[in-house]
Protein backbone atom coordinates (compact mmCIF):
# COMPACT_ATOMS: atom_id res chain seq x y z
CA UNK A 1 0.00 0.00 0.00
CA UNK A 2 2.72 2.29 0.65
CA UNK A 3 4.07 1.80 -3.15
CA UNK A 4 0.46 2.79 -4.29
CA UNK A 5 0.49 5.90 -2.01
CA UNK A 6 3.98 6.95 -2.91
CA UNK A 7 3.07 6.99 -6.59
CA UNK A 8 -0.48 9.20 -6.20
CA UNK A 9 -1.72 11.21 -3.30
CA UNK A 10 -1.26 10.94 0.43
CA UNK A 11 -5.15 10.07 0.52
CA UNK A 12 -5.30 7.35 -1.53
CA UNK A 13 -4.31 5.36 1.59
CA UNK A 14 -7.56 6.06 3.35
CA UNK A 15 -8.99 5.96 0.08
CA UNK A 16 -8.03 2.36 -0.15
CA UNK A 17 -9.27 1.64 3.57
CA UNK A 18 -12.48 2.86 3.22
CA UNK A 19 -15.18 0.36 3.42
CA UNK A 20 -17.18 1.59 0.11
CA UNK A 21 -13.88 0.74 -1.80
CA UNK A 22 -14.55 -2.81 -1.62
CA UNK A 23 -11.10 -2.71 -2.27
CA UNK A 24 -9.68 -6.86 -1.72
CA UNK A 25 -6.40 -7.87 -0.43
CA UNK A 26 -5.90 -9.28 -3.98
CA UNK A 27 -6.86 -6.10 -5.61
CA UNK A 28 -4.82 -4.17 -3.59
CA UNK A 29 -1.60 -6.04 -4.44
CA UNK A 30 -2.19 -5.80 -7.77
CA UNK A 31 -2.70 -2.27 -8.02
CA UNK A 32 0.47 -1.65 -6.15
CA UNK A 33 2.31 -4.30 -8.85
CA UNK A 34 1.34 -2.33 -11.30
CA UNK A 35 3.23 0.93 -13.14
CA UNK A 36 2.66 4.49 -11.30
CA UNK A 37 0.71 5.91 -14.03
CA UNK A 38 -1.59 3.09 -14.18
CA UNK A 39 -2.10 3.62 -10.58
CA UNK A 40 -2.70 6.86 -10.90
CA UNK A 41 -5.40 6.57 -13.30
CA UNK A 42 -7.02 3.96 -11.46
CA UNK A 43 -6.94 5.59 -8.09
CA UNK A 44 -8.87 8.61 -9.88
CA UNK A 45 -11.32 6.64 -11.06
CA UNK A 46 -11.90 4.91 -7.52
CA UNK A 47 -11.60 8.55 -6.12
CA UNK A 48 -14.71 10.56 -8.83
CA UNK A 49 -16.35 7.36 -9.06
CA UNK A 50 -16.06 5.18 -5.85
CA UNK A 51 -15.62 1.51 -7.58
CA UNK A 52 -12.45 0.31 -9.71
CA UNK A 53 -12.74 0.55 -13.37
CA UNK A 54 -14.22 -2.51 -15.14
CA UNK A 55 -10.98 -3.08 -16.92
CA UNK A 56 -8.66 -3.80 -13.94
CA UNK A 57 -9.35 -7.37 -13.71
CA UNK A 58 -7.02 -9.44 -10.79
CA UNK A 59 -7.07 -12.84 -12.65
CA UNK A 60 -6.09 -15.66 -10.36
CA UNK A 61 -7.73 -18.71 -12.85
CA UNK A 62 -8.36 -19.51 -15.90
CA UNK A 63 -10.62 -17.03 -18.17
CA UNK A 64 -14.52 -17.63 -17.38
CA UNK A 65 -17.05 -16.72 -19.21
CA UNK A 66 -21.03 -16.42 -17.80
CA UNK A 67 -23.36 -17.55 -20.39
CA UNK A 68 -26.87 -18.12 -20.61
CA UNK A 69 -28.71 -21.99 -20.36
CA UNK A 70 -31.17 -21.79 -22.91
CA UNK A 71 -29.66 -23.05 -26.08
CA UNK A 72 -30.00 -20.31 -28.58
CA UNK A 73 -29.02 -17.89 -26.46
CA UNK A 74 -26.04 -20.01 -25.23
CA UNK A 75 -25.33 -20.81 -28.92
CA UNK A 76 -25.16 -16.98 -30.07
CA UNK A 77 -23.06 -15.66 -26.92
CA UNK A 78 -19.80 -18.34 -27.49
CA UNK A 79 -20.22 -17.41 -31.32
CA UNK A 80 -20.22 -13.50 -30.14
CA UNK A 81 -17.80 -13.80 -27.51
CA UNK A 82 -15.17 -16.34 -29.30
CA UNK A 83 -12.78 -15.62 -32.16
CA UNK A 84 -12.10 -17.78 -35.02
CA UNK A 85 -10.02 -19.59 -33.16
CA UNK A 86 -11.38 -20.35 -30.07
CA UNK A 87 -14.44 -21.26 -32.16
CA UNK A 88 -12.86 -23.87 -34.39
CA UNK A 89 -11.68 -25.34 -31.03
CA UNK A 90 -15.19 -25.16 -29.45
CA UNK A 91 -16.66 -26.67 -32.39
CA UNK A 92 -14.12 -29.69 -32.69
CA UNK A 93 -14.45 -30.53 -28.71
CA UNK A 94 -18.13 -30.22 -29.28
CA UNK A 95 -18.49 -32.72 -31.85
CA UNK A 96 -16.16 -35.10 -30.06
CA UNK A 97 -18.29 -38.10 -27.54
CA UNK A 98 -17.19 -37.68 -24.65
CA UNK A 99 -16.99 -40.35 -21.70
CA UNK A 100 -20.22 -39.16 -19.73
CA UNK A 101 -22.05 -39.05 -22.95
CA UNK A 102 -20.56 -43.37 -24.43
CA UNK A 103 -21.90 -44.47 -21.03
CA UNK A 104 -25.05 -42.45 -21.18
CA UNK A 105 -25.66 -44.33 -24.42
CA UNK A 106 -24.30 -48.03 -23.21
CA UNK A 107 -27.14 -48.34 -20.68
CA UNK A 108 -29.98 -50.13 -21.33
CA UNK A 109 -33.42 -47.68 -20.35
CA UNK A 110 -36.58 -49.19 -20.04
């Protein structure tokens, strides 16, 4: 914390304290790992507008991504969210059985 108050004002350390912050532990480190003049600009926007910006992201897993259950709407947020890429390799996993689905199939259903 003392990194991120050396780098912007003396306040930002009871700026980071305050409860409305919702500033985590996490959050906190990472903002202070990061360069002074991205600090700077982040600790302004916590200071005019009380919550981090939505692009300061602490990432501690892999990438997730919310979607919706139903299936059309599932269907057309990967193909909006996805690139080519990621796409092709959705599409080829997707086609692939998988274990759950071979014994799904073995057993007999009366």
């Amino acid at each position: 914390m003392d990194r991120i108050v050396e780098h912007c004002e003396p306040e930002a350390h009871d700026l980071i304290l305050a409860p409305g912050s919702k500033l985590t532990w996490g959050r906190v480190i990472a903002l202070a790992k990061s360069s002074p003049k991205e600090q700077a600009k982040i600790m302004g926007h916590l200071r005019f507008h009380g919550k981090l910006p939505r692009w300061f992201k602490v990432t501690n897993g892999p990438p997730m991504m919310s979607v919706p259950r139903e299936p059309v709407a599932l269907a057309r947020a990967i193909v909006r969210r996805l690139s080519q890429e990621e796409m092709q390799q959705f599409w080829v996993a997707f086609q692939a059985p998988s274990k759950k689905c071979r014994e799904c199939n073995n057993k007999k259903r009366y």
